[in-house]
C-alpha atoms as a PDB file:
ATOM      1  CA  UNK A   1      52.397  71.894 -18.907  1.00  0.00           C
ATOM      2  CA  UNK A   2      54.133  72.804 -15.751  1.00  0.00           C
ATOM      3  CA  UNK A   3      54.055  76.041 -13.989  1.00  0.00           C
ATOM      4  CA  UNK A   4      57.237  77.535 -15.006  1.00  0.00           C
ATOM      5  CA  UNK A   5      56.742  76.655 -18.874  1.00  0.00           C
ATOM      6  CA  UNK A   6      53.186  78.202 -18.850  1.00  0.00           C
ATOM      7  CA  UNK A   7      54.719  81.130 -17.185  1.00  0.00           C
ATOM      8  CA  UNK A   8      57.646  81.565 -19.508  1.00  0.00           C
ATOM      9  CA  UNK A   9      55.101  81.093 -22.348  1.00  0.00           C
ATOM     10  CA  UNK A  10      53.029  84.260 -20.627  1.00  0.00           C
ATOM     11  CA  UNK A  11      55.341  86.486 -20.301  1.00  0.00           C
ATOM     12  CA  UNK A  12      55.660  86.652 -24.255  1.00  0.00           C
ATOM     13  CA  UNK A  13      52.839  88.236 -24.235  1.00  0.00           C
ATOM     14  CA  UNK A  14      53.372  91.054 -21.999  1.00  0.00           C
ATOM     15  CA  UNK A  15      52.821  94.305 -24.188  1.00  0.00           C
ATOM     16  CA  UNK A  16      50.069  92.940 -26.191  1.00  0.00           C
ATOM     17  CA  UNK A  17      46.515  93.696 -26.882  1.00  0.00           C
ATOM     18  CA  UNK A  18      44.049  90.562 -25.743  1.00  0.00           C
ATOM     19  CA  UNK A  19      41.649  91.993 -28.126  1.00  0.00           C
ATOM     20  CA  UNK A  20      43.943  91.882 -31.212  1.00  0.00           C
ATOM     21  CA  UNK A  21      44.345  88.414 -30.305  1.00  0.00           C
ATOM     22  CA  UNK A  22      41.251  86.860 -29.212  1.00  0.00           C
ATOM     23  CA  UNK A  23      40.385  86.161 -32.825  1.00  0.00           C
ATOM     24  CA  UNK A  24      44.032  83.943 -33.479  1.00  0.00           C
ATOM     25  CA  UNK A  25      42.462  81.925 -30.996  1.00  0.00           C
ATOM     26  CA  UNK A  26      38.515  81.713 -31.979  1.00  0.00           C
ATOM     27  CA  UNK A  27      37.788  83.577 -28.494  1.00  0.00           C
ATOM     28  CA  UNK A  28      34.585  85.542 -28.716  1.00  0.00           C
ATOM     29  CA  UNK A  29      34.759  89.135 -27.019  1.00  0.00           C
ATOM     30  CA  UNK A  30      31.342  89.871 -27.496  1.00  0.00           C
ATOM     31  CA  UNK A  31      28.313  87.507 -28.197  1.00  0.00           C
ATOM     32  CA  UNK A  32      25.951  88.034 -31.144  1.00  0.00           C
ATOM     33  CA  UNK A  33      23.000  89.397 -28.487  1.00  0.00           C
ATOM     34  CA  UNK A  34      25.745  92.149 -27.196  1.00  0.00           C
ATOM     35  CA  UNK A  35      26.829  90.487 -24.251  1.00  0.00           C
ATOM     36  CA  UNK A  36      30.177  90.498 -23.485  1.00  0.00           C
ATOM     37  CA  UNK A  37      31.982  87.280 -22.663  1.00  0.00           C
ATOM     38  CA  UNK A  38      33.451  88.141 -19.208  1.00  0.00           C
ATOM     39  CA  UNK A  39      36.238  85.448 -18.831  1.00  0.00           C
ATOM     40  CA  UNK A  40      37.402  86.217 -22.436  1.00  0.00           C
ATOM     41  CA  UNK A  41      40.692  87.731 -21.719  1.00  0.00           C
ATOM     42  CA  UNK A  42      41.803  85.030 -19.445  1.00  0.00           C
ATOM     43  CA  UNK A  43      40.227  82.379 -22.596  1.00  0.00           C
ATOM     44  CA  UNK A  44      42.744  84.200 -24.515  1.00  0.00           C
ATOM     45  CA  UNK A  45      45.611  83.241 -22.196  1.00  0.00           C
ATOM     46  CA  UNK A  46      44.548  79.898 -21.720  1.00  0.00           C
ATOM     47  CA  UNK A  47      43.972  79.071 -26.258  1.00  0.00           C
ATOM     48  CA  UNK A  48      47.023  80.724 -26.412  1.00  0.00           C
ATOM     49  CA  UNK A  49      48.963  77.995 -23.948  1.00  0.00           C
ATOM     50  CA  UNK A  50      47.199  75.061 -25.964  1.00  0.00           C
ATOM     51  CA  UNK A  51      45.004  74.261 -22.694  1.00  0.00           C
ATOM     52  CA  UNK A  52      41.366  73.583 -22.518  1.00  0.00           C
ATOM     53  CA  UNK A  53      38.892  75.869 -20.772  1.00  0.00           C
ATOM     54  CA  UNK A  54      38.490  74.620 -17.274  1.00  0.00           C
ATOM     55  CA  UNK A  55      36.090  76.117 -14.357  1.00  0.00           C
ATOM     56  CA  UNK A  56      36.793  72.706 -12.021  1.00  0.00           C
ATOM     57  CA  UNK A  57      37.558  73.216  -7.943  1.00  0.00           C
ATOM     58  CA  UNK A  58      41.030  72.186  -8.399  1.00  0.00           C
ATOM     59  CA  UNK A  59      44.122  74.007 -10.028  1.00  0.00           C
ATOM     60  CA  UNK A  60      42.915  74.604 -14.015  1.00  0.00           C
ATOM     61  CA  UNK A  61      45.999  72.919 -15.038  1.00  0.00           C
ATOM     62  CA  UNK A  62      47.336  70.218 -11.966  1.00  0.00           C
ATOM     63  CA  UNK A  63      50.113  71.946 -10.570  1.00  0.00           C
ATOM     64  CA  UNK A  64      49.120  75.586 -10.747  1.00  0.00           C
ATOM     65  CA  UNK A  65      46.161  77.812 -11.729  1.00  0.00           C
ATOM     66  CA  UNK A  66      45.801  80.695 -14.255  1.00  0.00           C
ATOM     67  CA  UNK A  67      44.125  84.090 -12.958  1.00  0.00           C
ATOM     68  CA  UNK A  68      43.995  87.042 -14.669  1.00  0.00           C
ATOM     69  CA  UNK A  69      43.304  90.714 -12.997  1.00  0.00           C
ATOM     70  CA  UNK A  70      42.742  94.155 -14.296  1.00  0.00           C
ATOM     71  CA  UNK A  71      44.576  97.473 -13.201  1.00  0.00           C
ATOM     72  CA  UNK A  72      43.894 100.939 -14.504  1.00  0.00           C
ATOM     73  CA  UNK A  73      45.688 104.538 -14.903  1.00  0.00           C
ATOM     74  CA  UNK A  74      43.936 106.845 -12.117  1.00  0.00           C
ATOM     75  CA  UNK A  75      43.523 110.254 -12.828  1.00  0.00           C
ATOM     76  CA  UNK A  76      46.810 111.335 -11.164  1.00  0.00           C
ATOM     77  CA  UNK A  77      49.107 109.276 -13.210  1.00  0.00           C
ATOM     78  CA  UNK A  78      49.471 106.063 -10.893  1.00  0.00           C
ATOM     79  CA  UNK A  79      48.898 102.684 -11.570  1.00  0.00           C
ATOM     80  CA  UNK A  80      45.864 101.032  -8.988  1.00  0.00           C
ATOM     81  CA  UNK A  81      44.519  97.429  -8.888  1.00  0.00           C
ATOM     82  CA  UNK A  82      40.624  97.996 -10.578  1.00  0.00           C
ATOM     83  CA  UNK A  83      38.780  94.824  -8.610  1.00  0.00           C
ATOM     84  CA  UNK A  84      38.894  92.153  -6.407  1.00  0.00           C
ATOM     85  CA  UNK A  85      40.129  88.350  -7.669  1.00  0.00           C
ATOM     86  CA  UNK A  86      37.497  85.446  -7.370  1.00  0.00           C
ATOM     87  CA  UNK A  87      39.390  82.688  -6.137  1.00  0.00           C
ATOM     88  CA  UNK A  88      37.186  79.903  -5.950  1.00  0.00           C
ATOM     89  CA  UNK A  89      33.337  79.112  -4.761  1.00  0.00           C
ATOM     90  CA  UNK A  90      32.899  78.367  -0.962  1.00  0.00           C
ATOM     91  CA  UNK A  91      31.298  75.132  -0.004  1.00  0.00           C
ATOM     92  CA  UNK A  92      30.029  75.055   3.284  1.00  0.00           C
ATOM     93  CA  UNK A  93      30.608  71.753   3.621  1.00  0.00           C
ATOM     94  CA  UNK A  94      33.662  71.561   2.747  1.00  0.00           C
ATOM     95  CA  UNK A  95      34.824  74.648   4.110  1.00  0.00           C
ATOM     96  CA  UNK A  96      33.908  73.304   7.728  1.00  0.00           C
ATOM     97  CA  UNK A  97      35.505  70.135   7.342  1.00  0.00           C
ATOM     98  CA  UNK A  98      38.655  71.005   5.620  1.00  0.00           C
ATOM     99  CA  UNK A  99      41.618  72.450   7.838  1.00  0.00           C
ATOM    100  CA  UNK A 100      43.648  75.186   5.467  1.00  0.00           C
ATOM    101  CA  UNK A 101      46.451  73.293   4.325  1.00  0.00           C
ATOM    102  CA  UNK A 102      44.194  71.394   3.127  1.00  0.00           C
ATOM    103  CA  UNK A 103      41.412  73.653   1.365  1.00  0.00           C
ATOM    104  CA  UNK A 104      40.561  74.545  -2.133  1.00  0.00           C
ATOM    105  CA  UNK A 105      41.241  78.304  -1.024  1.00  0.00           C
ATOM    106  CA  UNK A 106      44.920  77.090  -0.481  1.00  0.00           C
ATOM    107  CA  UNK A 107      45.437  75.045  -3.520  1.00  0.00           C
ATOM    108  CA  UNK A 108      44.043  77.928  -5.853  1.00  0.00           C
ATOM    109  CA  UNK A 109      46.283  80.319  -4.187  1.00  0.00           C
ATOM    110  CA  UNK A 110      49.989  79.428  -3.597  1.00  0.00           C
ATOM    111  CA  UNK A 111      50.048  77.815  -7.319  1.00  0.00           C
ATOM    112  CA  UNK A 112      48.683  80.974  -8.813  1.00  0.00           C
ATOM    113  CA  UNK A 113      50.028  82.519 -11.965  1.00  0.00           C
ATOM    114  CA  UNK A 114      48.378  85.816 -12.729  1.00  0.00           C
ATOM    115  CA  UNK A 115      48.084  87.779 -15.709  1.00  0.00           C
ATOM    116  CA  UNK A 116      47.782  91.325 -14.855  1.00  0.00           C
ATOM    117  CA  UNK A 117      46.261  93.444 -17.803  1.00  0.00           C
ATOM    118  CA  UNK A 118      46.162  97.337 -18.174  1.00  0.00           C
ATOM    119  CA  UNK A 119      42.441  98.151 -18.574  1.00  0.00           C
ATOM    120  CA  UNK A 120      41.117 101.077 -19.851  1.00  0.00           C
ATOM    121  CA  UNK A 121      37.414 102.515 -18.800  1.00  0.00           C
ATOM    122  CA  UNK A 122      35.551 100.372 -20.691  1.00  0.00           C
ATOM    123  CA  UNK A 123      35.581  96.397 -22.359  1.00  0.00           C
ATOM    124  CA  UNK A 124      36.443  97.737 -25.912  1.00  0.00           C
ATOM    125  CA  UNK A 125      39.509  99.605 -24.805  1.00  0.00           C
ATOM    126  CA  UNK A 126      42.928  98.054 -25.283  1.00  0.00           C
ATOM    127  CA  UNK A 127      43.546  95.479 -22.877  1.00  0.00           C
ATOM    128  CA  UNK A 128      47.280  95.139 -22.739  1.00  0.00           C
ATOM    129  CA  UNK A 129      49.217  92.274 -20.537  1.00  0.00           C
ATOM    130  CA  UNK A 130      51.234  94.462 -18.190  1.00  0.00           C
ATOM    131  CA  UNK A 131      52.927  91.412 -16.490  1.00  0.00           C
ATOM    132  CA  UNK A 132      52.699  88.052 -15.676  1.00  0.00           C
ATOM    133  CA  UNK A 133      52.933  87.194 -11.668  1.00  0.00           C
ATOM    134  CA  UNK A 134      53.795  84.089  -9.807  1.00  0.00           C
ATOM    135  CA  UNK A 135      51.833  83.769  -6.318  1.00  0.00           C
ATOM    136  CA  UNK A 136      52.869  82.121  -3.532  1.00  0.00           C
ATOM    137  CA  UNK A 137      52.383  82.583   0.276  1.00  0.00           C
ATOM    138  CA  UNK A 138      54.680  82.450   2.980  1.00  0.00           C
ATOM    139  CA  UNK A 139      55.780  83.639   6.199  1.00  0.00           C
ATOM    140  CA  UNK A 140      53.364  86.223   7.469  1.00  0.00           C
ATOM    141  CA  UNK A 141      50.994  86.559   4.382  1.00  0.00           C
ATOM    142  CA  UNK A 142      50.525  82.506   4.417  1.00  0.00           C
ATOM    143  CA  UNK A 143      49.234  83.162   8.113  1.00  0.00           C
ATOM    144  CA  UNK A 144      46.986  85.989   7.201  1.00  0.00           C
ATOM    145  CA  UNK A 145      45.081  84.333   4.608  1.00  0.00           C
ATOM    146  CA  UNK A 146      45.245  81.230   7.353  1.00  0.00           C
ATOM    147  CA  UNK A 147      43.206  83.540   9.863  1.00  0.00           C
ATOM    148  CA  UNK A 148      40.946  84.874   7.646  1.00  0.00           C
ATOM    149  CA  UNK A 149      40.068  81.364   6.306  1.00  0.00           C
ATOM    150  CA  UNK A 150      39.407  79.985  10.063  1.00  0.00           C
ATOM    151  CA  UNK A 151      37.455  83.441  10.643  1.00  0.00           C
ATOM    152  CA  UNK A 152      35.289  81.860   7.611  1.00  0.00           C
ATOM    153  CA  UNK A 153      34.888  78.475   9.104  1.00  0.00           C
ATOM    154  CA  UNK A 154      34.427  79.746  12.351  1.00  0.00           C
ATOM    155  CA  UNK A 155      31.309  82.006  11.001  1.00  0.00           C
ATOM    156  CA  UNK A 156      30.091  78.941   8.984  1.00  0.00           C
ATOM    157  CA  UNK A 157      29.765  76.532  11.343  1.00  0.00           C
ATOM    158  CA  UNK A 158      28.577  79.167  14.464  1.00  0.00           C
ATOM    159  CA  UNK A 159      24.526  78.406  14.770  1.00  0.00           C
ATOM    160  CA  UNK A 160      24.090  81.853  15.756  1.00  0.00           C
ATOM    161  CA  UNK A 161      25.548  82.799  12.388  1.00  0.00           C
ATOM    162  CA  UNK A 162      26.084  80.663   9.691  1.00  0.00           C
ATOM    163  CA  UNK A 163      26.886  80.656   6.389  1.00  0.00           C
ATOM    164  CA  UNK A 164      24.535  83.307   4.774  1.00  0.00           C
ATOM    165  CA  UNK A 165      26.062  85.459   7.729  1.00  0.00           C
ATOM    166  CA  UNK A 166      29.482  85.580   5.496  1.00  0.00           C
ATOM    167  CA  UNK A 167      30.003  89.040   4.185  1.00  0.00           C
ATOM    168  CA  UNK A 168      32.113  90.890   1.813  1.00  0.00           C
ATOM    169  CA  UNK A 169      33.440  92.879   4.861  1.00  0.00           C
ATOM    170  CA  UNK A 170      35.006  90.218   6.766  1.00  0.00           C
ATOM    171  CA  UNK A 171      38.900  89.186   5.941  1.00  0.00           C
ATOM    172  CA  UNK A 172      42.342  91.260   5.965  1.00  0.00           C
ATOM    173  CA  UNK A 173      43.351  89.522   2.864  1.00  0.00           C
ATOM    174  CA  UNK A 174      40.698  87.046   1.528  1.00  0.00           C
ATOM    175  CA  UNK A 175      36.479  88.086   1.903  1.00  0.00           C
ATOM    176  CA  UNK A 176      33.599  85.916   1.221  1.00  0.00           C
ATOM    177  CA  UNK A 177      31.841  88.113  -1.026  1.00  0.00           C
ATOM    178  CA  UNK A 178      28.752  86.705  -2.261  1.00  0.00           C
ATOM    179  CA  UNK A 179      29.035  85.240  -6.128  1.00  0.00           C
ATOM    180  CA  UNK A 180      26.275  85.294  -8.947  1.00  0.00           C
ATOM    181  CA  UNK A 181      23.461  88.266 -10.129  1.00  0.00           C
ATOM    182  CA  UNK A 182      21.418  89.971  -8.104  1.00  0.00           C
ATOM    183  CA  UNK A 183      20.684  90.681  -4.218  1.00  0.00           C
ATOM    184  CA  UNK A 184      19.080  87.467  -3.529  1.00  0.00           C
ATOM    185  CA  UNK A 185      21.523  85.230  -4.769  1.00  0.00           C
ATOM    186  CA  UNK A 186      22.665  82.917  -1.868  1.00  0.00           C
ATOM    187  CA  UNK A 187      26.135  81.602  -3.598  1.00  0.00           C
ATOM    188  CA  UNK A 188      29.158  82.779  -1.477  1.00  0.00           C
ATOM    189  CA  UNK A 189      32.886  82.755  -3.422  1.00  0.00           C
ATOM    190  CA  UNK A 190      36.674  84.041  -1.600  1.00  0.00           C
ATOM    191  CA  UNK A 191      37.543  86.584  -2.916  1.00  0.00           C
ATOM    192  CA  UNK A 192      41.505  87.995  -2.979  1.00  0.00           C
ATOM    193  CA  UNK A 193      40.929  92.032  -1.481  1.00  0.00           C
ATOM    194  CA  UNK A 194      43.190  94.584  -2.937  1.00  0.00           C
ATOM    195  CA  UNK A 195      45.549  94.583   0.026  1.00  0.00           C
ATOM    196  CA  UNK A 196      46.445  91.050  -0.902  1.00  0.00           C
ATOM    197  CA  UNK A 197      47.303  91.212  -4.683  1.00  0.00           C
ATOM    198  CA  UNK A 198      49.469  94.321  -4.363  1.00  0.00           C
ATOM    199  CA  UNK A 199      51.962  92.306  -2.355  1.00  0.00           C
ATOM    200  CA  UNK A 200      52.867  90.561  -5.771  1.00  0.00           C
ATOM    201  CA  UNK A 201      52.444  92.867  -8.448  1.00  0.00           C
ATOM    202  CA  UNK A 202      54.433  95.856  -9.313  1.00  0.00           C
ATOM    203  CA  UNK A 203      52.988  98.712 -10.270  1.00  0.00           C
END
Protein backbone atom coordinates (compact mmCIF):
# COMPACT_ATOMS: atom_id res chain seq x y z
CA UNK A 1 0.00 0.00 0.00
CA UNK A 2 1.45 3.31 -0.86
CA UNK A 3 1.63 6.31 1.27
CA UNK A 4 -1.16 8.31 -0.01
CA UNK A 5 -3.73 5.26 -0.01
CA UNK A 6 -2.81 4.38 3.65
CA UNK A 7 -3.28 7.98 4.39
CA UNK A 8 -6.59 8.42 2.66
CA UNK A 9 -7.62 5.15 4.39
CA UNK A 10 -6.60 7.05 7.94
CA UNK A 11 -8.21 9.83 7.71
CA UNK A 12 -11.62 7.80 7.82
CA UNK A 13 -11.03 7.33 10.97
CA UNK A 14 -10.57 10.67 12.33
CA UNK A 15 -13.41 11.13 15.05
CA UNK A 16 -13.31 7.68 16.29
CA UNK A 17 -12.65 5.90 19.46
CA UNK A 18 -9.43 3.32 19.11
CA UNK A 19 -10.90 1.57 21.98
CA UNK A 20 -14.34 0.90 20.39
CA UNK A 21 -12.40 -0.52 17.71
CA UNK A 22 -9.57 -2.47 18.89
CA UNK A 23 -11.85 -5.46 19.27
CA UNK A 24 -13.05 -5.32 15.13
CA UNK A 25 -9.56 -5.96 14.78
CA UNK A 26 -8.59 -8.72 17.61
CA UNK A 27 -6.19 -5.91 19.20
CA UNK A 28 -5.79 -6.48 22.90
CA UNK A 29 -5.92 -3.16 25.08
CA UNK A 30 -5.14 -4.76 28.13
CA UNK A 31 -3.47 -8.22 28.82
CA UNK A 32 -5.06 -10.84 31.09
CA UNK A 33 -2.19 -9.98 34.03
CA UNK A 34 -3.41 -6.08 33.77
CA UNK A 35 -0.82 -4.84 31.68
CA UNK A 36 -1.64 -2.64 29.17
CA UNK A 37 -0.46 -3.23 25.63
CA UNK A 38 1.37 0.08 24.92
CA UNK A 39 1.56 0.07 21.03
CA UNK A 40 -2.17 -0.94 20.90
CA UNK A 41 -3.60 2.14 19.45
CA UNK A 42 -1.15 2.36 16.68
CA UNK A 43 -1.97 -1.95 16.25
CA UNK A 44 -5.33 -0.62 15.72
CA UNK A 45 -4.29 1.63 12.83
CA UNK A 46 -2.12 -0.74 11.34
CA UNK A 47 -5.22 -4.19 11.47
CA UNK A 48 -7.31 -1.66 10.34
CA UNK A 49 -5.06 -0.92 6.93
CA UNK A 50 -4.77 -4.84 6.38
CA UNK A 51 -0.86 -4.58 7.27
CA UNK A 52 1.11 -6.80 9.49
CA UNK A 53 2.68 -5.65 12.75
CA UNK A 54 6.18 -4.60 12.00
CA UNK A 55 8.98 -3.22 14.61
CA UNK A 56 11.93 -3.62 11.66
CA UNK A 57 14.71 -0.54 11.20
CA UNK A 58 13.27 0.37 7.97
CA UNK A 59 9.90 2.17 7.01
CA UNK A 60 6.94 -0.41 8.54
CA UNK A 61 5.46 -0.45 5.19
CA UNK A 62 8.46 0.35 2.20
CA UNK A 63 7.72 3.69 1.23
CA UNK A 64 6.55 5.34 4.42
CA UNK A 65 6.13 4.62 8.16
CA UNK A 66 3.08 4.76 10.51
CA UNK A 67 3.50 6.76 13.95
CA UNK A 68 0.98 7.54 16.13
CA UNK A 69 1.17 10.44 19.01
CA UNK A 70 -1.02 11.54 21.81
CA UNK A 71 -2.24 15.20 22.63
CA UNK A 72 -4.38 16.25 25.53
CA UNK A 73 -6.91 19.20 26.65
CA UNK A 74 -4.82 21.35 29.33
CA UNK A 75 -6.58 22.85 31.97
CA UNK A 76 -7.07 26.20 30.17
CA UNK A 77 -8.89 24.93 27.21
CA UNK A 78 -5.88 24.46 24.65
CA UNK A 79 -4.84 21.66 22.84
CA UNK A 80 -0.79 20.55 23.82
CA UNK A 81 1.31 17.65 22.38
CA UNK A 82 1.37 14.99 25.74
CA UNK A 83 5.02 13.20 24.86
CA UNK A 84 7.83 12.87 22.85
CA UNK A 85 7.79 10.41 19.46
CA UNK A 86 10.32 7.40 19.43
CA UNK A 87 11.61 7.38 16.11
CA UNK A 88 13.82 4.60 15.85
CA UNK A 89 16.74 2.79 18.09
CA UNK A 90 20.31 4.31 17.69
CA UNK A 91 23.06 2.02 16.65
CA UNK A 92 26.30 3.22 17.34
CA UNK A 93 27.65 1.66 14.67
CA UNK A 94 25.71 2.62 12.34
CA UNK A 95 25.08 5.95 13.47
CA UNK A 96 28.95 6.73 13.04
CA UNK A 97 29.22 5.37 9.75
CA UNK A 98 26.13 6.55 8.11
CA UNK A 99 26.08 10.29 6.76
CA UNK A 100 22.20 11.67 7.24
CA UNK A 101 20.83 11.29 3.97
CA UNK A 102 21.58 8.23 4.43
CA UNK A 103 20.44 7.16 8.10
CA UNK A 104 17.61 5.24 9.54
CA UNK A 105 16.72 8.59 11.49
CA UNK A 106 16.07 10.06 7.93
CA UNK A 107 14.20 7.29 6.35
CA UNK A 108 11.75 7.00 9.46
CA UNK A 109 11.19 10.63 9.31
CA UNK A 110 10.44 12.35 5.94
CA UNK A 111 8.04 9.21 5.03
CA UNK A 112 6.15 9.60 8.25
CA UNK A 113 2.40 9.43 8.48
CA UNK A 114 1.17 10.19 11.96
CA UNK A 115 -1.90 9.52 13.67
CA UNK A 116 -2.49 12.08 16.22
CA UNK A 117 -5.08 10.89 18.94
CA UNK A 118 -6.89 13.05 21.65
CA UNK A 119 -5.95 11.39 24.97
CA UNK A 120 -7.59 11.78 27.99
CA UNK A 121 -5.73 11.35 31.63
CA UNK A 122 -5.61 7.95 31.68
CA UNK A 123 -5.39 4.51 29.08
CA UNK A 124 -9.17 3.73 29.55
CA UNK A 125 -10.33 7.14 28.48
CA UNK A 126 -11.56 7.67 24.94
CA UNK A 127 -8.85 7.79 22.61
CA UNK A 128 -10.20 9.61 19.62
CA UNK A 129 -8.10 10.11 16.14
CA UNK A 130 -7.93 13.89 15.98
CA UNK A 131 -6.05 13.86 12.58
CA UNK A 132 -3.96 12.12 10.44
CA UNK A 133 -0.46 14.04 9.46
CA UNK A 134 1.92 13.63 6.63
CA UNK A 135 5.71 14.44 7.66
CA UNK A 136 8.19 15.57 5.62
CA UNK A 137 11.30 17.83 6.07
CA UNK A 138 12.57 20.51 4.12
CA UNK A 139 14.23 23.70 3.92
CA UNK A 140 15.26 24.79 7.37
CA UNK A 141 13.64 21.97 9.52
CA UNK A 142 15.48 19.22 7.14
CA UNK A 143 18.77 21.10 8.32
CA UNK A 144 17.87 21.17 11.93
CA UNK A 145 17.24 17.63 12.38
CA UNK A 146 20.63 17.38 10.01
CA UNK A 147 22.62 19.21 12.92
CA UNK A 148 21.25 17.58 15.62
CA UNK A 149 21.94 14.15 13.99
CA UNK A 150 25.82 15.13 13.33
CA UNK A 151 25.75 16.61 17.06
CA UNK A 152 24.85 12.73 17.77
CA UNK A 153 27.58 11.27 15.71
CA UNK A 154 29.90 13.72 16.71
CA UNK A 155 29.24 12.71 20.61
CA UNK A 156 29.35 8.99 19.57
CA UNK A 157 32.36 8.69 18.05
CA UNK A 158 34.35 11.53 20.52
CA UNK A 159 36.63 9.12 22.98
CA UNK A 160 36.25 11.62 25.56
CA UNK A 161 32.51 11.01 25.32
CA UNK A 162 30.95 8.39 23.64
CA UNK A 163 27.93 6.88 23.24
CA UNK A 164 26.57 6.37 26.85
CA UNK A 165 27.45 10.23 27.00
CA UNK A 166 24.13 10.79 24.68
CA UNK A 167 21.46 12.46 26.70
CA UNK A 168 17.90 13.33 26.52
CA UNK A 169 19.01 17.04 26.70
CA UNK A 170 20.95 17.30 23.65
CA UNK A 171 19.03 18.21 20.13
CA UNK A 172 16.75 21.31 18.98
CA UNK A 173 14.49 18.95 17.25
CA UNK A 174 15.53 15.24 17.62
CA UNK A 175 17.22 13.91 21.41
CA UNK A 176 18.77 10.66 22.12
CA UNK A 177 16.82 9.80 25.03
CA UNK A 178 17.70 6.60 26.43
CA UNK A 179 15.03 3.58 25.47
CA UNK A 180 13.90 0.53 27.71
CA UNK A 181 12.96 0.23 31.85
CA UNK A 182 14.79 1.41 34.39
CA UNK A 183 17.98 3.73 35.18
CA UNK A 184 20.50 1.29 34.16
CA UNK A 185 19.35 0.45 30.93
CA UNK A 186 22.13 1.29 28.36
CA UNK A 187 19.77 1.27 25.02
CA UNK A 188 19.73 4.81 23.45
CA UNK A 189 16.57 5.61 20.79
CA UNK A 190 15.91 9.45 18.76
CA UNK A 191 13.46 10.72 19.90
CA UNK A 192 11.15 13.63 17.93
CA UNK A 193 11.00 16.72 20.98
CA UNK A 194 7.84 18.65 21.11
CA UNK A 195 9.23 21.60 19.19
CA UNK A 196 9.51 19.33 16.21
CA UNK A 197 6.01 17.67 15.91
CA UNK A 198 4.10 20.93 16.38
CA UNK A 199 5.47 22.14 13.06
CA UNK A 200 3.01 19.54 11.42
CA UNK A 201 0.09 19.20 13.44
CA UNK A 202 -2.65 21.60 14.03
CA UNK A 203 -3.95 22.07 17.08
Amino acid sequence: MERKEATRQLERLVGYDLHELAPTYGVTVVSSNGMVNKGWAGHVCERYLGLPINSAQSPNFGSWELKSISIQRKKNGELGIKETMAITMIDPYNVVNTPFEESHLLSKLEKAVIVVKLVGRSFDYPQIVHSIVTLDLNGELYFAVRDDYEMIRDCIRDPARGFHFLSGKMGRYIQPRTKGTGHGSTSRAFYARKQFLEQFIDL
